[in-house]
Protein backbone atom coordinates (compact mmCIF):
# COMPACT_ATOMS: atom_id res chain seq x y z
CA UNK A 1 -2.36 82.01 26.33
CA UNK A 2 -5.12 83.32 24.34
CA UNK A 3 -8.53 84.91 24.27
CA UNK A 4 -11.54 83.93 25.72
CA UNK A 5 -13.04 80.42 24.41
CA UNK A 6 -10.68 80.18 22.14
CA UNK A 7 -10.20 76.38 22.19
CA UNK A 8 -7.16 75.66 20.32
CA UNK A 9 -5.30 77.36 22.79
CA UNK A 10 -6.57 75.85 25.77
CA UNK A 11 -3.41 74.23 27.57
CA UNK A 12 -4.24 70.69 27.71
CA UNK A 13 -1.15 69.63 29.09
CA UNK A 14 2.24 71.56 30.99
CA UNK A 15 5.84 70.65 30.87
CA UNK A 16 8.56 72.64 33.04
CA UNK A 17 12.36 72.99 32.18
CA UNK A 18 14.22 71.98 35.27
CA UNK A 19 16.03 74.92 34.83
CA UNK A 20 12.94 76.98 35.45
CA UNK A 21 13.35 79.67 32.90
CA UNK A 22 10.75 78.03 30.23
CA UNK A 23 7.90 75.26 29.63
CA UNK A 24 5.72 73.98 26.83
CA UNK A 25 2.17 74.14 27.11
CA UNK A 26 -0.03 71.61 24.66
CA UNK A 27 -3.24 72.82 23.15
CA UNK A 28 -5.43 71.30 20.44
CA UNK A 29 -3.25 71.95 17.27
CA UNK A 30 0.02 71.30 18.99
CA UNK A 31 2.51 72.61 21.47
CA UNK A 32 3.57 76.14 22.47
CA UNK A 33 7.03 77.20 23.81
CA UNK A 34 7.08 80.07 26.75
CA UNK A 35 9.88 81.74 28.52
CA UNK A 36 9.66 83.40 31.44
CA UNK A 37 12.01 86.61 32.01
CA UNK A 38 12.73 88.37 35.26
CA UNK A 39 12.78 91.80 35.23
CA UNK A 40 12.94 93.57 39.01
CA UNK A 41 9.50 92.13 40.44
CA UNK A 42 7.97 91.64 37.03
CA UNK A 43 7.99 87.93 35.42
CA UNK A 44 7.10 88.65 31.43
CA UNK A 45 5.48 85.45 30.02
CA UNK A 46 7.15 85.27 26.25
CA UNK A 47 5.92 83.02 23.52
CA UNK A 48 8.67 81.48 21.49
CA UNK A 49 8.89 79.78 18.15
CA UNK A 50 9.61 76.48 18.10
CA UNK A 51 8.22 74.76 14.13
CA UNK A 52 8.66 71.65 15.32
CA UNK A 53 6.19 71.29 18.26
CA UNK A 54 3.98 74.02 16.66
CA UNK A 55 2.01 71.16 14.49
CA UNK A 56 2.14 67.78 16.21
CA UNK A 57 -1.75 68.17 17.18
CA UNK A 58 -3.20 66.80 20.76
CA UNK A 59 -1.04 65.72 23.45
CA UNK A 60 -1.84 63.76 26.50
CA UNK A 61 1.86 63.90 27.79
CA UNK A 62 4.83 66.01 27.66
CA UNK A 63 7.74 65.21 29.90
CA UNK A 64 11.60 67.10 30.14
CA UNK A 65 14.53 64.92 31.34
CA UNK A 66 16.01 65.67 34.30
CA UNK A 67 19.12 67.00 33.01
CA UNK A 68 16.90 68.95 30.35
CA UNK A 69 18.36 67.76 27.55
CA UNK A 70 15.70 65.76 26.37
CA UNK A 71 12.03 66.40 25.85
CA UNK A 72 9.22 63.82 24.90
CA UNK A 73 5.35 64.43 24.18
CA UNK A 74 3.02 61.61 23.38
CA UNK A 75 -0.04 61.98 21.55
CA UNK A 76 -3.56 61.69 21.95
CA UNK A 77 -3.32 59.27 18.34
CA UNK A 78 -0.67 57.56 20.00
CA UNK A 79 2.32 59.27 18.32
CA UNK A 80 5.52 59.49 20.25
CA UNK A 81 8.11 62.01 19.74
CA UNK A 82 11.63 62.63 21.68
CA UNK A 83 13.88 65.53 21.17
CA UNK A 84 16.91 66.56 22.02
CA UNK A 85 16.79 70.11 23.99
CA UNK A 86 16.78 73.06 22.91
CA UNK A 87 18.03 72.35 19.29
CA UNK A 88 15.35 70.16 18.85
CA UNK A 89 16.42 67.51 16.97
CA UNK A 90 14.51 64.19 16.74
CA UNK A 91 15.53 61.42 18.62
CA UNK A 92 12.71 58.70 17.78
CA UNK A 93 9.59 59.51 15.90
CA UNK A 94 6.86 56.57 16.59
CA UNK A 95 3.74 57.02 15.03
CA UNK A 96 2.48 53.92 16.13
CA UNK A 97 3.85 53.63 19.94
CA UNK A 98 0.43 53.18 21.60
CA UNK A 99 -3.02 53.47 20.83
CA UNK A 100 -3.34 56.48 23.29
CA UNK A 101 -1.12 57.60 25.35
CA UNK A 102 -1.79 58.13 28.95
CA UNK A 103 1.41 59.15 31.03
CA UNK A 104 5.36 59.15 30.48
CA UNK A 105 8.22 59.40 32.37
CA UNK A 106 12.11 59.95 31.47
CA UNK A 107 14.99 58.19 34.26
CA UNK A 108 17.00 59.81 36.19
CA UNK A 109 19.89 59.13 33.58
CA UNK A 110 17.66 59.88 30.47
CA UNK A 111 18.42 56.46 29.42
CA UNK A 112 15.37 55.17 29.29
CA UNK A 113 11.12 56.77 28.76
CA UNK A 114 8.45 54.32 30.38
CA UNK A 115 5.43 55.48 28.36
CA UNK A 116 1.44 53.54 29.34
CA UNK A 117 -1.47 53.53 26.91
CA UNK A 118 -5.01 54.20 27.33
CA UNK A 119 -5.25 50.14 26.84
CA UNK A 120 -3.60 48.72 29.53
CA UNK A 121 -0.13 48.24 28.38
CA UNK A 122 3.06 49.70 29.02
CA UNK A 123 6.34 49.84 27.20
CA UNK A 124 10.36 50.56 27.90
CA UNK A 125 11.89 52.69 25.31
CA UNK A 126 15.97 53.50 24.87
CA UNK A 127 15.98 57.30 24.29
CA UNK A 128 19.47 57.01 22.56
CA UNK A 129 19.09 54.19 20.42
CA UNK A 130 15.50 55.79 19.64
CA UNK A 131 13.66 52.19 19.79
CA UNK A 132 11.71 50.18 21.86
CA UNK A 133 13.23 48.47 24.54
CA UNK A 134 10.53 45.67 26.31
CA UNK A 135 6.96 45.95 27.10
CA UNK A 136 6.29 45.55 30.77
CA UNK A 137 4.34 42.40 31.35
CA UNK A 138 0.81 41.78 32.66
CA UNK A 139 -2.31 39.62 32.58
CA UNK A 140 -5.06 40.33 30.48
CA UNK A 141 -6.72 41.79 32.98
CA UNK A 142 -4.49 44.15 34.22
CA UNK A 143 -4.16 48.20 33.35
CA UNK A 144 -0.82 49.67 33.99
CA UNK A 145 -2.26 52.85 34.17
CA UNK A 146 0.48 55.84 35.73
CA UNK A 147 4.49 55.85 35.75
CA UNK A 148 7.41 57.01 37.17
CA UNK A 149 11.38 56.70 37.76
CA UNK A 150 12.72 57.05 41.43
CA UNK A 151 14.79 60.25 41.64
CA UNK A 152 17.43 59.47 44.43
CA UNK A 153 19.96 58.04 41.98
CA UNK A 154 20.84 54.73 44.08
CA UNK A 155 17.52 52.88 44.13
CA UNK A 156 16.80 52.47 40.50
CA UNK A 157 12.84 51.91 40.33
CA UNK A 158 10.25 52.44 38.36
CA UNK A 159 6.94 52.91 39.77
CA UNK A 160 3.60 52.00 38.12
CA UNK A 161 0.00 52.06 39.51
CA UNK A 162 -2.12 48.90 38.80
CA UNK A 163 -5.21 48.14 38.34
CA UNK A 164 -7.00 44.94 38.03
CA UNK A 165 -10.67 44.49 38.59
CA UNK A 166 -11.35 46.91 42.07
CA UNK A 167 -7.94 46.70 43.20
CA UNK A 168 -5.64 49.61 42.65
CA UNK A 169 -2.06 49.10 43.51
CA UNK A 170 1.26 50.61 43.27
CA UNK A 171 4.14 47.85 42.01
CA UNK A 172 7.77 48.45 42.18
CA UNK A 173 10.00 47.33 39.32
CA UNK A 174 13.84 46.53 38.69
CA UNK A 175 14.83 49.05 35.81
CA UNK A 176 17.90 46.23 35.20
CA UNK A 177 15.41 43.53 34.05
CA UNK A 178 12.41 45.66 33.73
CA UNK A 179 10.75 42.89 36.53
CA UNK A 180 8.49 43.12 39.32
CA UNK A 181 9.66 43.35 43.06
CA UNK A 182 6.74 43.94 44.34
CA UNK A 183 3.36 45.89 44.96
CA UNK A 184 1.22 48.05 47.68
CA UNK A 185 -2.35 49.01 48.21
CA UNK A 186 -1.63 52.67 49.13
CA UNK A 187 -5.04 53.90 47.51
CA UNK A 188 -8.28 52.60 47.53
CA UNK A 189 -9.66 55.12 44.89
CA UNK A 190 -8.70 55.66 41.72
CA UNK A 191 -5.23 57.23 40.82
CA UNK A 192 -4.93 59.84 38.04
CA UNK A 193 -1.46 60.99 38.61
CA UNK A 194 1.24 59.59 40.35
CA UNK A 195 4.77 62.05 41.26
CA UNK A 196 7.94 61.56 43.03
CA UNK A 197 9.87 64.03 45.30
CA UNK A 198 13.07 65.15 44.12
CA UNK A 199 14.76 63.34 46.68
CA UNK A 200 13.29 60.18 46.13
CA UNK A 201 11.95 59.61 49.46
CA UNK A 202 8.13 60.72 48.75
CA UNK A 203 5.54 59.34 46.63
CA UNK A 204 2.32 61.49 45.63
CA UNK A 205 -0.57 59.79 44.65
């Protein structure tokens, strides 16, 4: 990725195609494009080009659609930017979507991104209208902190963690009105990343 203490290419941050075949890796000046090639029992790691990512400085989170046709990063100045994939294309260009991000997640239909600040708050956008949709309520002493879709296609749910004061929870919302059904105390810790099978039937805490 580069040499020895050189910071600007530390990786920061790691997307994955769902194809497999390439990911982008964010460092300190911006984002780098690798493909991996398969050759016999080798696996050659090349860099690729890719102008617009190059100089978008620090992101927190980088996230590919499920389909792979979309691709969103969201910076550590709050800057949100989704593309279409691989032409690269913008799709919405926020500078101001949060004050920091802190995680994103695209739906299963790449309708919608559910993107959570370092502040608390959380917010809906619609990827092909490129604009905000709703932000997700809470109380002023509430942090919606981690996020994602349910994969299995017929229970459509987004998942946030929750925290507010020493209680960390895990609430389940209706992506058709964007309102709580409910929540769980799965964790008694605090969560830093939350994932969910491909299936849908497992969630990683």
């Amino acid at each position: 990725m580069g040499e020895k203490g050189a910071d600007a290419d530390t990786p920061r941050a790691i997307a994955v195609h769902p194809a497999g075949d390439e990911f982008v890796c964010a460092t300190a000046k911006g984002c780098r494009l690798f493909k991996l090639v398969y050759d016999d029992f080798c696996i050659n790691l090349i860099s690729s080009d890719s102008p617009p990512l190059q100089s978008v400085g620090p992101q927190r989170c980088l996230a590919f659609s499920t389909d792979g046709t979309k691709f969103a990063i969201g910076g550590e100045n709050g800057h949100l930017r989704i593309f279409h994939w691989p032409n690269l294309s913008v799709l919405l260009d926020e500078p101001k979507a949060h004050k920091s991000f802190r995680d994103m997640d695209i739906s299963l239909d790449s309708a919608f991104l559910v993107s959570t600040s370092t502040d608390g708050s959380a917010r809906i956008w619609k990827i092909d209208e490129g604009a905000p949709l709703v932000n997700l309520t809470r109380s002023l002493d509430e942090r919606i902190e981690c996020c994602r879709f349910s994969r299995d296609g017929k229970k459509p749910f987004l998942f946030c963690t929750l925290v507010k004061g020493n209680d960390i929870v895990t609430m389940v919302l209706n992506i058709s009105n964007w309102k709580r059904i409910g929540y769980k105390r799965l964790l008694r810790k605090p969560i830093s990343t939350l994932s969910v099978s491909l299936d849908g039937k497992y969630l990683a805490l």
